[in-house]
Protein backbone atom coordinates (compact mmCIF):
# COMPACT_ATOMS: atom_id res chain seq x y z
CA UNK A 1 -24.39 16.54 -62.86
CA UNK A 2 -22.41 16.25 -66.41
CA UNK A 3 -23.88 17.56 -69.11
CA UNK A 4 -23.54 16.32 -72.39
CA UNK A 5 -22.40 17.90 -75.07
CA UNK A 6 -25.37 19.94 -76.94
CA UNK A 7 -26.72 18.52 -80.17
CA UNK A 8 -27.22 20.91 -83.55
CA UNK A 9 -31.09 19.43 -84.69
CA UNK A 10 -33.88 17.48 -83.10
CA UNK A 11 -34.10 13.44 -83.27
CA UNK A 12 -36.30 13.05 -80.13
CA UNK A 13 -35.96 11.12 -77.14
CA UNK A 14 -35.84 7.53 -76.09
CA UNK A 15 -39.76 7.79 -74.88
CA UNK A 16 -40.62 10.91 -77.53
CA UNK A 17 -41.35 9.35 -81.10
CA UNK A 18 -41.16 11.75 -83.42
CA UNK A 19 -42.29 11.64 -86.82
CA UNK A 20 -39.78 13.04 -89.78
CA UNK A 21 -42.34 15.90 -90.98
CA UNK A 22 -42.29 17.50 -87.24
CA UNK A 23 -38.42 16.72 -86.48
CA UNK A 24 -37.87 18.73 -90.04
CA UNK A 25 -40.45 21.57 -88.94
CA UNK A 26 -38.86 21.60 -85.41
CA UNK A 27 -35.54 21.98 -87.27
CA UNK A 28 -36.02 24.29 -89.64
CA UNK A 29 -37.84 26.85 -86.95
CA UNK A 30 -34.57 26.73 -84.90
CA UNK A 31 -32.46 27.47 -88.01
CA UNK A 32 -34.94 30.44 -89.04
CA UNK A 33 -34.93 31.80 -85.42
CA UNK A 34 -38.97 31.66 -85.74
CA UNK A 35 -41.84 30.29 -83.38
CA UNK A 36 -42.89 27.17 -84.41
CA UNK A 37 -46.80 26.76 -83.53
CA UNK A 38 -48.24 23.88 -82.70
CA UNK A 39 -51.90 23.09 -82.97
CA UNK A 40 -53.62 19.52 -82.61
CA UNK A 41 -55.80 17.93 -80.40
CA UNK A 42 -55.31 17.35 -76.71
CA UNK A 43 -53.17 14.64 -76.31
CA UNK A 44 -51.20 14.37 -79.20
CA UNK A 45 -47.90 15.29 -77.68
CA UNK A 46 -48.00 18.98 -77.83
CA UNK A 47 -46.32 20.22 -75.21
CA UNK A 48 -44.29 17.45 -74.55
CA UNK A 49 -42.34 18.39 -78.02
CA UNK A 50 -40.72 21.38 -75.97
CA UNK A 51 -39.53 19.26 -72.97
CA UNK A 52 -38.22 16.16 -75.65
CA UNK A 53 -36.66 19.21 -77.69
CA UNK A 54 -34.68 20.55 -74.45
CA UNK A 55 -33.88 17.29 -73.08
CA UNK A 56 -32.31 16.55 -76.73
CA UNK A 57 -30.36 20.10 -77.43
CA UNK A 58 -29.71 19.73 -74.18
CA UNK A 59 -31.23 23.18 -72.86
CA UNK A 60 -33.01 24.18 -69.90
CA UNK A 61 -36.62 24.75 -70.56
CA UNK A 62 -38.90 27.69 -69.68
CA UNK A 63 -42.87 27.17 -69.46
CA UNK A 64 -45.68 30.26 -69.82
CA UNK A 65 -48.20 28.65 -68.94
CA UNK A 66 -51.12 31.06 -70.57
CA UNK A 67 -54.31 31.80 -68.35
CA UNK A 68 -57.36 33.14 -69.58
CA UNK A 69 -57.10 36.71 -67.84
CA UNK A 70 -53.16 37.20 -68.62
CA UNK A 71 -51.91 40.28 -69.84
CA UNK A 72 -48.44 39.99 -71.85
CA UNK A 73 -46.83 42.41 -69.49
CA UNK A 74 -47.17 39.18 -67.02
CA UNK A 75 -44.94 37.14 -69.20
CA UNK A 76 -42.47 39.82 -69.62
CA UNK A 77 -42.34 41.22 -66.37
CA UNK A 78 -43.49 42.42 -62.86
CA UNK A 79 -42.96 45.79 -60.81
CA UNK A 80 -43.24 44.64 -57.50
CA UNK A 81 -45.04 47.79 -55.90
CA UNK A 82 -46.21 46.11 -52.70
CA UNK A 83 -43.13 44.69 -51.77
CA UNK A 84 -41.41 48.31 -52.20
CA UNK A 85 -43.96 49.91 -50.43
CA UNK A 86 -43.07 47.21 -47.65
CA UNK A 87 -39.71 47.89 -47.77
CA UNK A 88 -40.16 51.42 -47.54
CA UNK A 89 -42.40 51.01 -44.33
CA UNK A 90 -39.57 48.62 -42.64
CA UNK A 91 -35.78 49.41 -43.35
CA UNK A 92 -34.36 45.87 -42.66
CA UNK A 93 -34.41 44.34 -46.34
CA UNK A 94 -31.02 45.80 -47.36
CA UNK A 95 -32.63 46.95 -50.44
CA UNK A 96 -32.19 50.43 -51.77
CA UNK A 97 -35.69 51.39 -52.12
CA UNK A 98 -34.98 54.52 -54.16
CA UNK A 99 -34.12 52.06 -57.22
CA UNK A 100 -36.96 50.77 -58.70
CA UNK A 101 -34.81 47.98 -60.45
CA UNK A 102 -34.51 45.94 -57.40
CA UNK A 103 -38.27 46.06 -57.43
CA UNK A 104 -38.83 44.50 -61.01
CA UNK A 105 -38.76 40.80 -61.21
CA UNK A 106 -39.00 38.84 -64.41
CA UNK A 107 -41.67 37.06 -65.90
CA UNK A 108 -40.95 33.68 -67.87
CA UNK A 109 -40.25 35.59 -71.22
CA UNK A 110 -37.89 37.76 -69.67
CA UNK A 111 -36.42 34.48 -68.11
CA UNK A 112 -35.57 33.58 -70.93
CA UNK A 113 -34.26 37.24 -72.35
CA UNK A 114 -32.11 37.50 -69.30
CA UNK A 115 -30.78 33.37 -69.28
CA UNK A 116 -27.26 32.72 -69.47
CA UNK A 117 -27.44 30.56 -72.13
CA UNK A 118 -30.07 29.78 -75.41
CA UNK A 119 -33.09 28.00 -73.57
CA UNK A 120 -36.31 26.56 -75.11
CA UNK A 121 -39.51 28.91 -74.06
CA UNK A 122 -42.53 27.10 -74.37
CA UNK A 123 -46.15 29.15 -74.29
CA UNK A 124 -48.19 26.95 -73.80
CA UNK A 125 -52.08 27.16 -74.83
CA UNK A 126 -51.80 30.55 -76.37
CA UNK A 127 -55.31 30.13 -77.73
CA UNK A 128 -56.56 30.57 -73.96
CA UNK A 129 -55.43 34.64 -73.71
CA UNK A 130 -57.33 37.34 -75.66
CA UNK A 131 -56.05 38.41 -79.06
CA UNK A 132 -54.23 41.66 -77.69
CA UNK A 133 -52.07 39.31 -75.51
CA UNK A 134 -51.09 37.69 -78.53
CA UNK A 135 -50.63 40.80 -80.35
CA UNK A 136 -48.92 42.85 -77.66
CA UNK A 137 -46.37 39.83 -77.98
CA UNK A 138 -45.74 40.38 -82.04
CA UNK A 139 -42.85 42.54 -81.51
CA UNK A 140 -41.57 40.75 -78.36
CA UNK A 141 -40.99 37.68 -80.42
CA UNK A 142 -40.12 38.78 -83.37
CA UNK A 143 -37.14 41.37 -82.36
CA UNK A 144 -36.37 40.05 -78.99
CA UNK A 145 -36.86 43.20 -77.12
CA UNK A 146 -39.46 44.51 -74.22
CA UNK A 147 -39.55 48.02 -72.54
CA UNK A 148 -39.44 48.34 -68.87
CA UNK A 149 -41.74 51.57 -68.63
CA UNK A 150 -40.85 51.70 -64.70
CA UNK A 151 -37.32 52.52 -65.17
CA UNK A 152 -37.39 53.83 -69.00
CA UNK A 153 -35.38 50.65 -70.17
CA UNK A 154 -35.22 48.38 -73.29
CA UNK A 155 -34.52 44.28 -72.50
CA UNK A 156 -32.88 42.98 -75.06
CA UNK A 157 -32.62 39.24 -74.91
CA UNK A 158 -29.05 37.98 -74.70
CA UNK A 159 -29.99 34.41 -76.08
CA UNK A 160 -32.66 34.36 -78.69
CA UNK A 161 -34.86 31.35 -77.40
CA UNK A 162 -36.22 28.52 -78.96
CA UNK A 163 -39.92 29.47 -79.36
CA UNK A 164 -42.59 26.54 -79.03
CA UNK A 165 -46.37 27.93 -79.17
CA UNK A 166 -49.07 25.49 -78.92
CA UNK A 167 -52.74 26.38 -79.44
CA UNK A 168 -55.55 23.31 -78.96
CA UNK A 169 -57.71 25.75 -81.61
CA UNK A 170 -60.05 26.84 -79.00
CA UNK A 171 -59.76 30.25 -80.27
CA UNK A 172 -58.91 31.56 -83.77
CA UNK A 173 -55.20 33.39 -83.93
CA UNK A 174 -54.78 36.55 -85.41
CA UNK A 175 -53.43 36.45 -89.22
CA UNK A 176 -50.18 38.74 -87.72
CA UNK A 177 -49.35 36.63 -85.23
CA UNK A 178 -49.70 33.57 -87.55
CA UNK A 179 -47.02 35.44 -90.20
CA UNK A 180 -44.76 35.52 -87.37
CA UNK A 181 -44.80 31.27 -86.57
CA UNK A 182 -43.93 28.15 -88.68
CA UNK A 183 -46.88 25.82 -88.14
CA UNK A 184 -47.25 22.58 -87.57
CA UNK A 185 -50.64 20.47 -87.07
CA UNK A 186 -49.94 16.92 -84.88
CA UNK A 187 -52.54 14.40 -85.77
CA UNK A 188 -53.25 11.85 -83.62
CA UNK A 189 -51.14 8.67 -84.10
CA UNK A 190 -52.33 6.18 -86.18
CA UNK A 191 -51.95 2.45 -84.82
CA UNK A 192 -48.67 2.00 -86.28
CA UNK A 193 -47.04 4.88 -85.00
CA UNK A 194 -48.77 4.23 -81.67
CA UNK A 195 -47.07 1.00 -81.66
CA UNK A 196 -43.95 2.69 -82.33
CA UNK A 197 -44.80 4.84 -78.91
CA UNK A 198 -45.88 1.70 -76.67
CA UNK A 199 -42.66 0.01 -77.51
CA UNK A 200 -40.52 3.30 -76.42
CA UNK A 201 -42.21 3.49 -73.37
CA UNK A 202 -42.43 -0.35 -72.45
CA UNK A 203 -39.25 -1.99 -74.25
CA UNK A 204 -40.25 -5.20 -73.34
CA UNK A 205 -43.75 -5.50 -73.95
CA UNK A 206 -45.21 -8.33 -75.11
CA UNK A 207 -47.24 -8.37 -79.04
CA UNK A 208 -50.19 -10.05 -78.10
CA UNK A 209 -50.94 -7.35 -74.95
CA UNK A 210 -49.99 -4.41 -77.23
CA UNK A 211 -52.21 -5.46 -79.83
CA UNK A 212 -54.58 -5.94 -77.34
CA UNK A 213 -54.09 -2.40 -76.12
CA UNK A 214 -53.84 -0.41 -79.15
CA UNK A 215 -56.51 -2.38 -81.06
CA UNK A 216 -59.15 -1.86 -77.88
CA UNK A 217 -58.02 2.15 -77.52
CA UNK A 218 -58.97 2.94 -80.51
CA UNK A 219 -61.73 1.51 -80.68
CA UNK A 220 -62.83 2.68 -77.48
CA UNK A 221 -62.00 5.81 -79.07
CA UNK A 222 -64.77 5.30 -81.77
CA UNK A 223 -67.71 5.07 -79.29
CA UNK A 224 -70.24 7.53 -80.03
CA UNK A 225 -71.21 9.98 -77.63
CA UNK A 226 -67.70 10.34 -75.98
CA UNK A 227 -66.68 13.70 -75.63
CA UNK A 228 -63.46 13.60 -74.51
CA UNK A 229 -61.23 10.90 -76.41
CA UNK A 230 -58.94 8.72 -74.31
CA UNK A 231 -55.28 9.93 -75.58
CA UNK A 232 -51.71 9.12 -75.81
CA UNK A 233 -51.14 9.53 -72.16
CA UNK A 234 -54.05 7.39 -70.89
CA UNK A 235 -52.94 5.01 -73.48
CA UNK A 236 -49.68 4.66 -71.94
CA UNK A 237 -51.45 4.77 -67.96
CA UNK A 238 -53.53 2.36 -69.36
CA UNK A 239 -51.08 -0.11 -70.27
CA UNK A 240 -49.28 0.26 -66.84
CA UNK A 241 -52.33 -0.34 -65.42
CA UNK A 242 -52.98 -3.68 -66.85
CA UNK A 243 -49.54 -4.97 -66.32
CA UNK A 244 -49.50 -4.18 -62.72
CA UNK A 245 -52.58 -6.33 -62.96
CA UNK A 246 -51.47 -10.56 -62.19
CA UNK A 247 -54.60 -11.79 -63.42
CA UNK A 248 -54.70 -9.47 -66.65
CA UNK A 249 -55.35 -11.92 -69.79
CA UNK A 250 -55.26 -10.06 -72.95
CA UNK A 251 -58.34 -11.79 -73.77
CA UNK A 252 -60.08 -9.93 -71.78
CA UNK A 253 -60.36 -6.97 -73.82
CA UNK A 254 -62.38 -9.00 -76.08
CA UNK A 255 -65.24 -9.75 -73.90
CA UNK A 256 -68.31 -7.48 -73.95
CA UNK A 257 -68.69 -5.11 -71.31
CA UNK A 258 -65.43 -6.45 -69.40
CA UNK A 259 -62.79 -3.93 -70.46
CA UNK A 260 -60.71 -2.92 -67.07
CA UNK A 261 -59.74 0.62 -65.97
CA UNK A 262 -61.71 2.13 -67.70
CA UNK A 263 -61.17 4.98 -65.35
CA UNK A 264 -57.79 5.30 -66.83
CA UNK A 265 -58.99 6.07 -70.11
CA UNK A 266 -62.01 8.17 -69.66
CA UNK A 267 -62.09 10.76 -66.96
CA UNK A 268 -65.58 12.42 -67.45
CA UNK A 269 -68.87 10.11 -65.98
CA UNK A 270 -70.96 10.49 -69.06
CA UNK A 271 -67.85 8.92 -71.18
CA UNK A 272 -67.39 6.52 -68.53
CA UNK A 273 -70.76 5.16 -68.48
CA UNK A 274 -70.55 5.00 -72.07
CA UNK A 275 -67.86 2.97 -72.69
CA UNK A 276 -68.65 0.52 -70.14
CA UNK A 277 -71.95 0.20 -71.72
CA UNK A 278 -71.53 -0.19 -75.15
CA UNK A 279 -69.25 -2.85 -76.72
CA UNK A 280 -66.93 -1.51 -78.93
CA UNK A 281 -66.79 -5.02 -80.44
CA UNK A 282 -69.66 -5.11 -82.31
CA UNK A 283 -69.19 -1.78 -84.27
């Protein structure tokens, strides 16, 4: 496959909308050589700034996804002791098991230390790992190096990466690690720029049924007692949903208590129940 030709900033994609504040924050991080952190609800496009931003500079993308129990050694790298001790046990691997090196395998930071070319590393829900993962990964980030205790050697990254944090603020980040980022907070879209996202994603649609759409999603998003807010992407679901739909009229969304797919939108039974209850209508 050709590739084309890299770009020097960030304009989006044809189906990532992206507003001027966040395409000059995105821009400016890259320029700086500094994490850009991204905080906002669930839903709001997050994440899917890293993959639009490496699709558009035309990089390959590397994701950390954080988990709850990770150390930062994890992202950096593993010495694989089991499959040495293996190897020791059975001599057919061809592996020299006296060097430890061929024993160390990298984790997706030191994927992206060792790529051959500048990639875009995205950790993703920081906010999930303890604070001493995020502060055993100050010095990571901000020189570009890790240790390799196992074999008493320093990794120095040969392409400094394109850093993309994102945090959904279910934990509070330590003040260091915020001096180290550029921040960003994505609202959610209002209509018009919603509108703006519909059309990317369905060229063709017609006014009346994304009116319809937009108009009802947000006000389904209104209903009290809903925990978790339908977003962008079961927007977007929700849309394809209706128009596989031959008998979809967008007049439907106006009647009380005859809204369909609502199981698109809202993926919890309490929020379910509620919104097929209530009319959002007469708010």
């Amino acid at each position: 496959m050709n590739k084309r030709p890299g770009r020097n900033s960030f304009e989006g994609t044809s189906t990532y909308v992206v507003d001027p504040e966040l395409a000059k924050i995105v821009n400016i991080s890259i320029a700086l050589e500094m994490p850009l952190l991204l905080k906002g609800e669930p839903g709001t496009g997050k994440t899917l700034l890293a993959h639009a931003l490496a699709e558009n500079l035309n990089m390959k993308l590397i994701v950390l996804n954080v988990k709850s129990n990770m150390k930062a050694v994890e992202a950096l790298y593993q010495y694989d002791t089991l499959t040495r001790l293996n190897d020791s046990r059975f001599s057919d691997s061809g592996r020299d098991v006296s060097d430890i090196k061929n024993y160390i395998r990298m984790g997706k930071i030191g994927q992206s230390f060792t790529a051959e070319e500048r990639v875009v590393l995205l950790i993703d829900e920081i906010d999930k790992a303890d604070s001493d993962f995020q502060d055993d990964l100050l010095d990571v980030l901000d020189q570009m190096t890790f240790d390799i205790v196992e074999i008493d050697e320093t990794l120095k990254a040969r392409h400094r990466p394109v850093v993309i944090i994102t945090s959904n603020a279910k934990k509070d980040l330590s003040d260091p690690f915020l001096g180290r980022c550029n921040f960003h907070h994505i609202a959610f879209p209002d209509p018009a720029f919603m509108r703006r996202i519909v059309e990317a994603h369905f060229p063709n649609i017609e006014d009346r049924v994304a009116k319809a759409c937009i108009e009802t999603f947000y006000k389904l998003r209104t209903l009290p007692q809903v925990e978790k807010k339908p977003a962008t992407r079961e927007l977007l679901n929700w849309i394809r949903a209706l128009r596989m739909d031959p008998d979809f009229d967008p007049k439907r969304l106006e009647k009380t208590q005859d809204i369909p797919f609502l199981g698109v939108l809202f993926k919890k039974s309490e929020d379910f129940i509620h919104a097929r209850d209530l009319n959002p209508y007469s708010r």
